[in-house]
Protein backbone atom coordinates (compact mmCIF):
# COMPACT_ATOMS: atom_id res chain seq x y z
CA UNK A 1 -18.90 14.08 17.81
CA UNK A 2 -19.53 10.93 19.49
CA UNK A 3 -19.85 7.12 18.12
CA UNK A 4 -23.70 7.40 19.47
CA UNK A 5 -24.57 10.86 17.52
CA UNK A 6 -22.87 10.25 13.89
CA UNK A 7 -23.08 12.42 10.81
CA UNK A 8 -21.57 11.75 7.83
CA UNK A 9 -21.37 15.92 7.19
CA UNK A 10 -19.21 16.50 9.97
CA UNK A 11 -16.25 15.19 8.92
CA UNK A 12 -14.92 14.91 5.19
CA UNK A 13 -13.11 11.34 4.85
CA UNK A 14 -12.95 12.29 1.28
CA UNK A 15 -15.77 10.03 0.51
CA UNK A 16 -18.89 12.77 0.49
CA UNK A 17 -20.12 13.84 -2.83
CA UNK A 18 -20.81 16.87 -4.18
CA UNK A 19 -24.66 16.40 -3.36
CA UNK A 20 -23.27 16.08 0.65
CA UNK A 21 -24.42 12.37 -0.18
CA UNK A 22 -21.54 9.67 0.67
CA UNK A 23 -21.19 6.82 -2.38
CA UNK A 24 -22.07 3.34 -1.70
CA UNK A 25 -19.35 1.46 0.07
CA UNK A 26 -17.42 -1.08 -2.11
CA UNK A 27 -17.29 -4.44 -1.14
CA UNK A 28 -14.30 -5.69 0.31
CA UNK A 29 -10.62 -6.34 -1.27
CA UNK A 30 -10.66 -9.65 -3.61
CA UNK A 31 -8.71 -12.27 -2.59
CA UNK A 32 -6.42 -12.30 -5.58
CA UNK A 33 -5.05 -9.96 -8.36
CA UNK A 34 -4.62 -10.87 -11.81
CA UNK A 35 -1.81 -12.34 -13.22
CA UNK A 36 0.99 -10.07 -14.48
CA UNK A 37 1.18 -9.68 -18.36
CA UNK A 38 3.99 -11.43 -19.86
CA UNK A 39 5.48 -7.76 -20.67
CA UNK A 40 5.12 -7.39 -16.67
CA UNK A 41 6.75 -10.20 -16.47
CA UNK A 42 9.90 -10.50 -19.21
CA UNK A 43 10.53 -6.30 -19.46
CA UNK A 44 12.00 -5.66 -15.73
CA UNK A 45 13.63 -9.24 -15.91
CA UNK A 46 15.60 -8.28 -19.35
CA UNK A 47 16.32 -5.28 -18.11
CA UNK A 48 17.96 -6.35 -15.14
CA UNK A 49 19.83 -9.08 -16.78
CA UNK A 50 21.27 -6.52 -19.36
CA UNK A 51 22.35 -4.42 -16.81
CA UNK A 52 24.10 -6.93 -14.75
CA UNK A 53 25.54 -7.98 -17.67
CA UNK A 54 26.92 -4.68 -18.90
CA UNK A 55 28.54 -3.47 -15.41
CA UNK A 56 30.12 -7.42 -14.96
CA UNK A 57 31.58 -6.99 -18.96
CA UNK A 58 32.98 -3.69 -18.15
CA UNK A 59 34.82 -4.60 -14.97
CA UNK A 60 35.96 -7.77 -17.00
CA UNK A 61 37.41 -5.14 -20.11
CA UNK A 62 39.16 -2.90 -17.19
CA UNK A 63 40.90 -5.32 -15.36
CA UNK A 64 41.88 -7.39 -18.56
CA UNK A 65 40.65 -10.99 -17.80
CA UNK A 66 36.91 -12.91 -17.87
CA UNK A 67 33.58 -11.74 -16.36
CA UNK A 68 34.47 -14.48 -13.85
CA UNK A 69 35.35 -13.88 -10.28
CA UNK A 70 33.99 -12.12 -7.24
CA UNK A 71 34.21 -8.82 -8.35
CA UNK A 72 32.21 -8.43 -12.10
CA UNK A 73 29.97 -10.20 -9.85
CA UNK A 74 29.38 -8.58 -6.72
CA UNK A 75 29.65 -5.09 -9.24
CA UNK A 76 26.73 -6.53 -11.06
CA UNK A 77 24.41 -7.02 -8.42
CA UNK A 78 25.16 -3.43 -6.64
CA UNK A 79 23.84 -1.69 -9.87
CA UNK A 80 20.81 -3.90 -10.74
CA UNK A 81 19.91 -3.11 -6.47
CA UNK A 82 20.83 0.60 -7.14
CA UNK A 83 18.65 0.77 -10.29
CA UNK A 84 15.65 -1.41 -8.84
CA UNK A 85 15.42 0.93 -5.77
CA UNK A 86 15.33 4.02 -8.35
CA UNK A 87 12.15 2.45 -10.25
CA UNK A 88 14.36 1.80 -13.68
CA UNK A 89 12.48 -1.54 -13.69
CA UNK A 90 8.88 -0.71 -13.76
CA UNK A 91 6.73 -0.93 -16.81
CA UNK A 92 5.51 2.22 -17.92
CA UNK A 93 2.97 3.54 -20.49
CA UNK A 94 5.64 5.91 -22.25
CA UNK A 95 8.95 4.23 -22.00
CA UNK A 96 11.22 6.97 -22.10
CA UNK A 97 15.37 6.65 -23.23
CA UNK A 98 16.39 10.23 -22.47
CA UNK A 99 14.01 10.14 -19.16
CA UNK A 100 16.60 6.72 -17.90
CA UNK A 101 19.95 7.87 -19.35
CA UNK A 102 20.88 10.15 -16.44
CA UNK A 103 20.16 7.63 -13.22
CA UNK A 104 21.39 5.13 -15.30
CA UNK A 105 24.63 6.91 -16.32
CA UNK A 106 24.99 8.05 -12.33
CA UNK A 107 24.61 4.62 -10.94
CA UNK A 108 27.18 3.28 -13.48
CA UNK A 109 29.58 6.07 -12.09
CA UNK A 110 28.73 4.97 -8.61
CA UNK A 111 29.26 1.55 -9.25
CA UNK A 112 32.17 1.88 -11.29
CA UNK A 113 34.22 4.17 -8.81
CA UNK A 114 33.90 1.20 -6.35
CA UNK A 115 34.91 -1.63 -8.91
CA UNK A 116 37.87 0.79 -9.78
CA UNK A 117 38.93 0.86 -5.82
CA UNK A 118 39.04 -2.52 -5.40
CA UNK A 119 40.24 -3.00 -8.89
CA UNK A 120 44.08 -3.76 -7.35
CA UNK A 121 43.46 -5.56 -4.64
CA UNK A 122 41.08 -8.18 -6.50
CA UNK A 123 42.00 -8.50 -9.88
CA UNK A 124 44.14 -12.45 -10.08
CA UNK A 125 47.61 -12.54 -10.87
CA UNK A 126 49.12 -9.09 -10.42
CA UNK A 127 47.92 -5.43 -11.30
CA UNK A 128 44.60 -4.77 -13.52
CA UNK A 129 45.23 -3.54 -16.87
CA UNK A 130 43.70 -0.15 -15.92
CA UNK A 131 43.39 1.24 -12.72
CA UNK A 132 42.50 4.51 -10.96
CA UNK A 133 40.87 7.29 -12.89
CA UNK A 134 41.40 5.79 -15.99
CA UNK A 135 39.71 2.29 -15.65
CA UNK A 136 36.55 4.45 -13.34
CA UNK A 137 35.43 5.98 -16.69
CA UNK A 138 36.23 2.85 -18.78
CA UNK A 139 33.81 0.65 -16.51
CA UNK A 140 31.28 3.52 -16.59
CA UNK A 141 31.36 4.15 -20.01
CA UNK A 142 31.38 0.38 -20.73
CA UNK A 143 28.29 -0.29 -18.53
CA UNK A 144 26.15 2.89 -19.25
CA UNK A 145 26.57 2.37 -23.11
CA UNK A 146 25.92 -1.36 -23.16
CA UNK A 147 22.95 -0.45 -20.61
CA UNK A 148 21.29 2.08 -22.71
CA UNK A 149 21.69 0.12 -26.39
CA UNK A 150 20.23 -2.75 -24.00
CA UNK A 151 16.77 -0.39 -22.99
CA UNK A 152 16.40 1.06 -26.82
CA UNK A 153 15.78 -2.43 -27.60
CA UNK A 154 13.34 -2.94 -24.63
CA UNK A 155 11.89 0.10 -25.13
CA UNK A 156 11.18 -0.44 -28.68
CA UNK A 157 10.20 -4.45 -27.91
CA UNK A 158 7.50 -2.89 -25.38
CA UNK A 159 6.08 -0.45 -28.19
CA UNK A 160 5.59 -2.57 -30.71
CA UNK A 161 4.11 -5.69 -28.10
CA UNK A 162 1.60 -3.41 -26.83
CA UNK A 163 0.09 -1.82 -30.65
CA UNK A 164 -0.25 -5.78 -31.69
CA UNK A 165 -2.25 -6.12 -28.68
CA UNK A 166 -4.01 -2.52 -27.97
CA UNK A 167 -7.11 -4.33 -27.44
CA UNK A 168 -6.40 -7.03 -25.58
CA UNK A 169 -6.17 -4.56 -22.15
CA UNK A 170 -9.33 -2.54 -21.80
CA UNK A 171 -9.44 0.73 -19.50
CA UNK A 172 -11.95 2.89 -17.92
CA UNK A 173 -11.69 6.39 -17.67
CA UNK A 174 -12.97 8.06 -14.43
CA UNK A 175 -13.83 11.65 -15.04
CA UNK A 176 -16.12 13.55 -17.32
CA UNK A 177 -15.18 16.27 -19.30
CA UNK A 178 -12.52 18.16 -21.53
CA UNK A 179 -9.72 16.27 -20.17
CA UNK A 180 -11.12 13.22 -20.39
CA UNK A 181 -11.96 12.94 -23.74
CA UNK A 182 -8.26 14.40 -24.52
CA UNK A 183 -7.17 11.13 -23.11
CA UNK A 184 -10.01 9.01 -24.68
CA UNK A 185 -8.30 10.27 -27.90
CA UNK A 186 -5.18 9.22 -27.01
CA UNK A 187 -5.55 5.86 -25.83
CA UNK A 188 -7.74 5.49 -28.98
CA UNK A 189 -5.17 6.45 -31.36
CA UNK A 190 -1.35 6.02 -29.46
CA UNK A 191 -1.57 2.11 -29.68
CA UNK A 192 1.42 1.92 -27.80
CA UNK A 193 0.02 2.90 -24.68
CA UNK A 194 -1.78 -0.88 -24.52
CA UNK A 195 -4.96 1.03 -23.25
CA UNK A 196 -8.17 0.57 -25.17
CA UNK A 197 -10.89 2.91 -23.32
CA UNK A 198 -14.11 0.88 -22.97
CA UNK A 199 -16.54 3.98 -21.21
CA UNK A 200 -16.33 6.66 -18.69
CA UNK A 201 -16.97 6.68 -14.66
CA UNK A 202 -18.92 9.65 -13.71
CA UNK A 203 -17.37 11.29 -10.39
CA UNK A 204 -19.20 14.82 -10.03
CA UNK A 205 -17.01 16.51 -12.95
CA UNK A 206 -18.83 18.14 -16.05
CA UNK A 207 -20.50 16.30 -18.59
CA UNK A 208 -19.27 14.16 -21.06
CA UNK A 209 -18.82 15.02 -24.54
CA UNK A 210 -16.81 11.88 -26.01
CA UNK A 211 -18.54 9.22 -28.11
CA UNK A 212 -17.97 6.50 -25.54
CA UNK A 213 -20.79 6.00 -23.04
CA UNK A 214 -20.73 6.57 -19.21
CA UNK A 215 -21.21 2.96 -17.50
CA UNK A 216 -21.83 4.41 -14.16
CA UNK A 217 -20.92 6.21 -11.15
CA UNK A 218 -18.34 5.59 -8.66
CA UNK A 219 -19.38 3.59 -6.40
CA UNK A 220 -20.08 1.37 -9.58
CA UNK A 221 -16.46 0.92 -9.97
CA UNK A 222 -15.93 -2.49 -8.43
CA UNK A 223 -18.68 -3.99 -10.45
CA UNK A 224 -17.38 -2.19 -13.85
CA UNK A 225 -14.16 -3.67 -13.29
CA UNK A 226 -15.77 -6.92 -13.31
CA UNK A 227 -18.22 -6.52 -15.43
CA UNK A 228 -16.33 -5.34 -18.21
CA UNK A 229 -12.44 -7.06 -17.75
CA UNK A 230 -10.74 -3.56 -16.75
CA UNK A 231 -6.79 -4.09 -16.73
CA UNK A 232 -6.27 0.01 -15.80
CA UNK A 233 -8.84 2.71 -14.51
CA UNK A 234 -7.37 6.08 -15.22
CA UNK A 235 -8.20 8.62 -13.12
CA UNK A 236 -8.56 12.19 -14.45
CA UNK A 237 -8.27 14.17 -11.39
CA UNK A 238 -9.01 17.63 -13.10
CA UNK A 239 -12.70 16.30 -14.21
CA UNK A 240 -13.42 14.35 -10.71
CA UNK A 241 -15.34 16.52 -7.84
CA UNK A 242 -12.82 17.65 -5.61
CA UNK A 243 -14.37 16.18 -2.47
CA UNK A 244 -14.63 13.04 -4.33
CA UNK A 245 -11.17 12.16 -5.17
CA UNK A 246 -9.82 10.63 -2.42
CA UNK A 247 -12.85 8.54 -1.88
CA UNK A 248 -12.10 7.14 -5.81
CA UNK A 249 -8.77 6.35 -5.21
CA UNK A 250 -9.43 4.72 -1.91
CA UNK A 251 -12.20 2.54 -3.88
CA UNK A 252 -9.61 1.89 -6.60
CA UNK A 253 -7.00 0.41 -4.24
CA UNK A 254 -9.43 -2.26 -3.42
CA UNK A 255 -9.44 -3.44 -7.30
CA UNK A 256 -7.55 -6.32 -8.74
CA UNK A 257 -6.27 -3.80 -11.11
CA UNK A 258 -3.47 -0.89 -12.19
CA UNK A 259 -4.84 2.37 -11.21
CA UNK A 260 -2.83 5.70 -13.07
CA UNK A 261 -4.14 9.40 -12.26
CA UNK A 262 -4.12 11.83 -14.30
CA UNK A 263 -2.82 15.36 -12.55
CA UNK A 264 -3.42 18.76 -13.65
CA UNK A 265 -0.43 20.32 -15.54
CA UNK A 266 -0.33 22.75 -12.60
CA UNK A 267 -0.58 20.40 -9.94
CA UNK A 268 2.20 21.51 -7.32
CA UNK A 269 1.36 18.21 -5.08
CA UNK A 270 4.81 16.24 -5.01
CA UNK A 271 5.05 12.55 -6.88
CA UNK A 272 7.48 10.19 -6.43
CA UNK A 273 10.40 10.05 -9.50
CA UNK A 274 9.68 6.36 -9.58
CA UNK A 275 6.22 6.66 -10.08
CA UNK A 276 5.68 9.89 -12.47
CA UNK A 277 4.87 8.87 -15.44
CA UNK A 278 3.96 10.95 -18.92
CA UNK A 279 0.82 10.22 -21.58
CA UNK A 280 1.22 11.91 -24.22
CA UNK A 281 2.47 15.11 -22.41
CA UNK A 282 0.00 14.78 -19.24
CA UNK A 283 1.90 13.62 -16.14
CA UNK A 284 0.39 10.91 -14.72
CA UNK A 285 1.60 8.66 -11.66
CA UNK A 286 1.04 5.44 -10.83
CA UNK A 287 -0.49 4.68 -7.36
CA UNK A 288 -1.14 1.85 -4.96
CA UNK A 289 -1.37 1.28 -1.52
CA UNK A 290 1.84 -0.65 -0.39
CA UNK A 291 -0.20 -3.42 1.94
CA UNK A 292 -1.12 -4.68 -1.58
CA UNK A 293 2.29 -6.30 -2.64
CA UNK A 294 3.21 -9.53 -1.11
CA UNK A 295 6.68 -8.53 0.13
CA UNK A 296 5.25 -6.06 2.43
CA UNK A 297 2.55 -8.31 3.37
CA UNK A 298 4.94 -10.80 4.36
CA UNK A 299 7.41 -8.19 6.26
CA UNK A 300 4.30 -6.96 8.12
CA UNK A 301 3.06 -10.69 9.09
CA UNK A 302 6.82 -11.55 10.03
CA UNK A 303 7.01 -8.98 12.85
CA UNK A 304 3.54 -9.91 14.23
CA UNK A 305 4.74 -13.50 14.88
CA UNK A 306 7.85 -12.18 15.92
CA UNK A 307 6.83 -9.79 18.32
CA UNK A 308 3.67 -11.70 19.37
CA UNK A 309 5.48 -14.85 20.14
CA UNK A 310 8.31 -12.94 22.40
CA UNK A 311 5.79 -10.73 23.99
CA UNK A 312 3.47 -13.92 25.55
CA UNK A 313 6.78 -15.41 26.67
CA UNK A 314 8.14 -12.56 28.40
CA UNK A 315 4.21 -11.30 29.37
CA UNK A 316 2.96 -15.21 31.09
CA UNK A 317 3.54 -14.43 34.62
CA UNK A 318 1.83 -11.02 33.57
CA UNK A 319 -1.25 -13.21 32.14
CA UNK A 320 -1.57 -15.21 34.81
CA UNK A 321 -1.88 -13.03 37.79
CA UNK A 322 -4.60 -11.25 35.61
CA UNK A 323 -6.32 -14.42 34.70
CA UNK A 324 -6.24 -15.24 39.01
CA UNK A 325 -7.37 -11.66 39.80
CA UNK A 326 -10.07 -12.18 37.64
CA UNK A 327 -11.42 -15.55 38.53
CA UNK A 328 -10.64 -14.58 42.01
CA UNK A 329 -13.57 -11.13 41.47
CA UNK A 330 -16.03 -12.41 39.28
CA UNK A 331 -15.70 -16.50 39.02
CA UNK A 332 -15.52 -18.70 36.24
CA UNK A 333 -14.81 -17.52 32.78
CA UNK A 334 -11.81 -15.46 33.16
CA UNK A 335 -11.52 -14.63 28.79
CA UNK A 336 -14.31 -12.89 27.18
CA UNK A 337 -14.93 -13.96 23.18
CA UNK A 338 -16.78 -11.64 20.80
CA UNK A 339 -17.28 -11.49 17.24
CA UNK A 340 -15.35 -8.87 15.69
CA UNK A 341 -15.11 -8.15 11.83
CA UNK A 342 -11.19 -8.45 10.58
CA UNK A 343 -9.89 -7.86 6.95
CA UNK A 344 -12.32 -8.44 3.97
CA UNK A 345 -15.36 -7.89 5.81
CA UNK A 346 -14.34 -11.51 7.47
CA UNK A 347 -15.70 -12.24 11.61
CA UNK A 348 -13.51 -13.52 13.82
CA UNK A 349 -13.25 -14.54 17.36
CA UNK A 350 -11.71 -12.19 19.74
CA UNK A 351 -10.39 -12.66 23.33
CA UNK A 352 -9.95 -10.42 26.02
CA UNK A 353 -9.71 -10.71 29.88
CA UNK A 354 -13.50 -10.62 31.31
CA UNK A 355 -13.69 -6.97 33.40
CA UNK A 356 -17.82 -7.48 33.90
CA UNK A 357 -20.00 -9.92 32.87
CA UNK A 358 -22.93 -8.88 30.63
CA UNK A 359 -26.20 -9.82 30.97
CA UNK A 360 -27.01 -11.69 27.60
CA UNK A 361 -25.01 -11.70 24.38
CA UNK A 362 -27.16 -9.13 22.96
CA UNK A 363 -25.59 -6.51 25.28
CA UNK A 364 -22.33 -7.70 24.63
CA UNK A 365 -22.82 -7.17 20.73
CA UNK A 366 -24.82 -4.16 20.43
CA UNK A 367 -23.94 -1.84 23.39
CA UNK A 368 -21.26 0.71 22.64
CA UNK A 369 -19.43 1.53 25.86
CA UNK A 370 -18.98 -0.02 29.82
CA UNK A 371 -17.64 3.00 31.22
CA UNK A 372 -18.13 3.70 34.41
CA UNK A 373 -20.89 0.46 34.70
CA UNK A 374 -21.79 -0.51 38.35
CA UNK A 375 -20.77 -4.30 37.94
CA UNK A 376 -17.68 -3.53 37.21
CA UNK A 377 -15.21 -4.40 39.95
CA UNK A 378 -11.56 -2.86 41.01
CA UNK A 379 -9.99 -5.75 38.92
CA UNK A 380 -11.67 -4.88 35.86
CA UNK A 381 -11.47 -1.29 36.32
CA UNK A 382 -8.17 -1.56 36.69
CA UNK A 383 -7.54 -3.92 33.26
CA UNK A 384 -9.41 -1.27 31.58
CA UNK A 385 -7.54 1.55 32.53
CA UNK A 386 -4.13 0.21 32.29
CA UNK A 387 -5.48 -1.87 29.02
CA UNK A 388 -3.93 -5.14 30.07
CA UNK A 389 -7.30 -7.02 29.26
CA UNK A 390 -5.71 -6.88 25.93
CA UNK A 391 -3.14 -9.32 26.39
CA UNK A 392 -4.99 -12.05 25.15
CA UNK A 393 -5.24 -10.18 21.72
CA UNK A 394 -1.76 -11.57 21.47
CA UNK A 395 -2.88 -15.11 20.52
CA UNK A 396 -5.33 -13.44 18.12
CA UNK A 397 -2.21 -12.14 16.33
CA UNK A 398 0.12 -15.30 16.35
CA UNK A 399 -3.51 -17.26 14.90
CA UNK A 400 -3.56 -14.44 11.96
CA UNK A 401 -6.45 -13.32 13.03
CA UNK A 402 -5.13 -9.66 13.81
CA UNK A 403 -1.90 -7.96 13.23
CA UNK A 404 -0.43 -5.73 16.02
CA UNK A 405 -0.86 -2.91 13.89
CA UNK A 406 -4.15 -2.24 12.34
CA UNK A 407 -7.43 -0.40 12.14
CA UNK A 408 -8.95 -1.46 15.60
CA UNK A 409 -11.88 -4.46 15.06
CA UNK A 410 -15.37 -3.67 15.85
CA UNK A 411 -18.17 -5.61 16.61
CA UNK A 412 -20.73 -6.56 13.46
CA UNK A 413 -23.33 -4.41 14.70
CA UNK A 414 -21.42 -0.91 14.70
CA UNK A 415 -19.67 -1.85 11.64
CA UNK A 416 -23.25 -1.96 9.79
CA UNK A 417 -24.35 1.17 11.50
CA UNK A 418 -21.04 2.72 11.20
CA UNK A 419 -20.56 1.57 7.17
CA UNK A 420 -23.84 3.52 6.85
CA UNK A 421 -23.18 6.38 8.48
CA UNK A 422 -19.44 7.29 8.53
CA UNK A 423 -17.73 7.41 4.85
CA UNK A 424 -14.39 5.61 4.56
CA UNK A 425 -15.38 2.98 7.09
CA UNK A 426 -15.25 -0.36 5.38
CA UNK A 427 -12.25 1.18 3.10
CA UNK A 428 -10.40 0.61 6.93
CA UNK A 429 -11.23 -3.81 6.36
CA UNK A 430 -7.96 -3.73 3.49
CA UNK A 431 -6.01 -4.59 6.20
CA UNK A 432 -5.92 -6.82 8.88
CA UNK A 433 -6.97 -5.10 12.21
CA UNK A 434 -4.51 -4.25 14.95
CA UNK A 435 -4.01 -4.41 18.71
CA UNK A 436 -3.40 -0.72 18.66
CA UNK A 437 -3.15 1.57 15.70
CA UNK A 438 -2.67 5.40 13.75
CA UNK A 439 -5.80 6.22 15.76
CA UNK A 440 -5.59 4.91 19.01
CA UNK A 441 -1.87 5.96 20.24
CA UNK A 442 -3.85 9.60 19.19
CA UNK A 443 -6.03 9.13 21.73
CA UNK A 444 -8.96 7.92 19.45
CA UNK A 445 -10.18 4.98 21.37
CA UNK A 446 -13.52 4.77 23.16
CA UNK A 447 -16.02 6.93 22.99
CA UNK A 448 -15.31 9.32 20.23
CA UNK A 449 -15.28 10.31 16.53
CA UNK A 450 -15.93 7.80 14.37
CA UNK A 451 -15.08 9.74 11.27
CA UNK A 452 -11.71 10.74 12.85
CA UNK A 453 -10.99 7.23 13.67
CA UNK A 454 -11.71 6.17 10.25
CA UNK A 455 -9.61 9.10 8.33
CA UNK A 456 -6.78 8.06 10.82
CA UNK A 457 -6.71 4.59 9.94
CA UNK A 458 -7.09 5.12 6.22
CA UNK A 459 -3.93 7.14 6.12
CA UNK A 460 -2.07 4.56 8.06
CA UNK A 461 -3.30 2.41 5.43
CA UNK A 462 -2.41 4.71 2.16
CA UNK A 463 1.11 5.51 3.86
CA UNK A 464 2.04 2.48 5.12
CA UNK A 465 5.54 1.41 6.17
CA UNK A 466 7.12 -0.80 7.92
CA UNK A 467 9.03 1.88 10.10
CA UNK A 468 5.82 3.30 10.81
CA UNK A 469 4.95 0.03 12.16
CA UNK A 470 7.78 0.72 14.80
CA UNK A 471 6.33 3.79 15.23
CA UNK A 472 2.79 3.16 16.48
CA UNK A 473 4.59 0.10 18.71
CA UNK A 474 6.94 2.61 20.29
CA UNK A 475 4.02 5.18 20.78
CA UNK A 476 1.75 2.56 22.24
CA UNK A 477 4.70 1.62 25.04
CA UNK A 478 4.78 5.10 25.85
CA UNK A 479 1.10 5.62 26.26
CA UNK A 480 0.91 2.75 28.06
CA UNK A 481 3.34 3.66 30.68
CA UNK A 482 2.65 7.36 30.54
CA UNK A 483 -0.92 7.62 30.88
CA UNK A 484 -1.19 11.06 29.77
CA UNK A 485 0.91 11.32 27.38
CA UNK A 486 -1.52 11.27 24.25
């Protein structure tokens, strides 16, 4: 299917409902989250400082002198690294001692074989008190029991914060039907899940048969939030229309809130230790696009500048002998500027080398494709083919405009048509737009599918990482000197 001839029925970018009938597209990403509970806030940071605190005292009780020194130190911060990459510091609904005492009991043997090592060679004024064997399972012991006492507390401090303030962080449930109103019932009575269940968000499932009222639809969900203060939206995936689940989670990325699905007990489909979580019995995970957090946000922009910067450097002579071919075949105005719509739904300027000149800006916004256009002259064929009237793009990315990697821009008339026609479109503006992308080093670019193009780039965007990143720049060299290589 071509960008000319779309139809939202050809291709399923999880958006369609059950009716064949796409939901309204959300608006774009908010600007800002909420701020983090003070249980977001003071649980992971205890934690951490209990843990620290229990490998440094242990290393301190085997070698027979203070906490002080390099050592009880450097121990400290390998295990609160070790348990931070293993998700022992997130906040969950359902806290769970027995769930944390085997990575935490593991990483203290980790850490503590390594203390024990290096034990002799770094304890101050002759031999430790304990070595080998014998002071490994004294630091692990040490640690692991003084971690554990340390999480009972927190675990217990979290249970009792959140049933004094059940109904101070109000949820909606997406999903009618049997399940759902198991986990209405829930939330209502386990106070310590910190949940109070305002209404239900109908998504193509069976009816409702709980006493709380459905608010709306879907596509409602960004105004629900708002309207009604929504900390969580719990998604219950067995009471959502098939076709219509990926569409709802894609909408519910966009929202300045946490976002917890509800699986089937059966459900074979493979979550993340880090993220699995448990209410009441029912797993549940915990999801989120990773473009969201400001850490990867901040990786992402530092290779754009990085690479960006380097690349014009080592790429000016390259620039200018394109900028004098092309004032040399078509005259004056050697960049080309159109509007193009960037994250949020936001227009910016973008620059290119000129390879024809249009006849009025109307052309130039609305028509879809030059291709094989009579005005067009060897030099701009040629910057076409071998896409070096992109270099300019390069200054977009060092301005912020674009990233290098991204959902490729479009101009504001085919993103209207195209936000109409093609579901998942506009869920493709999260991000900043790229240079080259999922979709284009796939051979996506030009005149073809829409829909493909915009299922592409919204799994870039759900499974983003920074090695992928790498990926799509590596793939793009290739393409670019292997011109049919796909």
């Amino acid at each position: 299917m071509r960008a000319q001839g779309l139809s939202a029925s050809s291709i399923d970018s999880g958006a369609s409902t059950g009716s064949g009938t796409p939901p309204a597209v959300p608006p774009p990403p908010p600007r800002r989250r909420r701020a983090p509970s003070l249980l977001a806030v003071l649980y992971p940071a205890c934690l951490a400082v209990a843990d620290g605190w229990a490998m440094a005292a242990a290393v301190a009780v085997a070698r027979g002198a203070g906490p002080d020194g390099a050592l009880p130190a450097a121990a400290a911060a390998a295990v609160v690294a070790l348990n931070a990459s293993g998700g022992l510091y997130r906040v969950r609904r359902s806290p769970s001692l027995l769930a944390d005492a085997r990575p935490l009991l593991v990483r203290a043997l980790v850490v503590g074989a390594l203390a024990a090592a290096l034990l002799p060679a770094l304890t101050p004024g002759g031999a430790p008190s304990r070595a080998g064997t014998a002071a490994w399972l004294l630091i692990a012991s040490v640690a692991g029991v003084l971690s554990l006492t340390a999480r009972a507390f927190g675990n217990a401090a979290a249970r009792t914060y959140r049933c004094r303030r059940s109904r101070a962080r109000t949820a909606l449930v997406v999903g009618t039907g049997a399940t759902s109103d198991h986990v209405i019932d829930i939330l209502c009575v386990r106070g310590e899940f910190g949940l109070a269940p305002v209404g239900l968000v109908g998504a193509g499932g069976p009816g409702a048969a709980s006493g709380l009222p459905v608010l709306g639809d879907t596509a409602d969900l960004p105004a629900l939030v708002e309207e009604h203060g929504a900390d969580t939206v719990v998604i219950v995936a067995e009471d959502v229309h098939p076709e219509r689940l990926d569409a709802v989670l894609r909408i519910c990325f966009a929202l300045p809130c946490e976002t917890l699905l509800v699986q089937p007990p059966s459900d074979v489909v493979p979550v993340a230790p880090a993220r699995r979580e448990y209410l009441a019995g029912l797993p549940c995970a915990r999801v989120d696009w990773r473009l969201r957090g400001a850490a990867p946000r901040l990786a992402k922009r530092a290779l754009d500048l990085a690479v960006a910067v380097v690349l014009l450097v080592l790429a000016a002579p390259v620039l200018a002998a394109c900028a004098l071919a092309v004032r040399l075949e078509g005259g004056p105005g050697v960049l080309f500027r159109q509007r193009r719509i960037g994250r949020g739904g936001e227009e910016f300027v973008l620059l290119k080398f000129r390879t024809l000149k249009p006849a009025d800006e109307q052309e130039s916004d609305t028509r879809w494709t030059v291709e094989g256009d009579h005005r067009m002259g060897p030099v701009g064929r040629f910057l076409r083919r071998t896409s070096l009237d992109e270099l300019p793009q390069l200054w977009n990315v060092v301005r912020g405009d674009m990233s290098l990697v991204g959902p490729r821009p479009e101009r504001p008339h085919f993103v209207e048509q195209f936000s109409r026609t093609c579901p998942g479109y506009m869920l493709r503006h999260r991000v900043p737009v790229g240079m080259t992308g999922w979709a284009q080093v796939h051979g996506f670019r030009g005149d073809t599918s829409i829909e493909l193009r915009a299922r592409l780039d919204n799994h870039y965007i759900d499974h983003w990482t920074f090695g992928s990143d790498l990926r799509i720049l590596l793939l793009t060299v290739r393409a670019m000197l292997c011109r049919d290589a796909a």
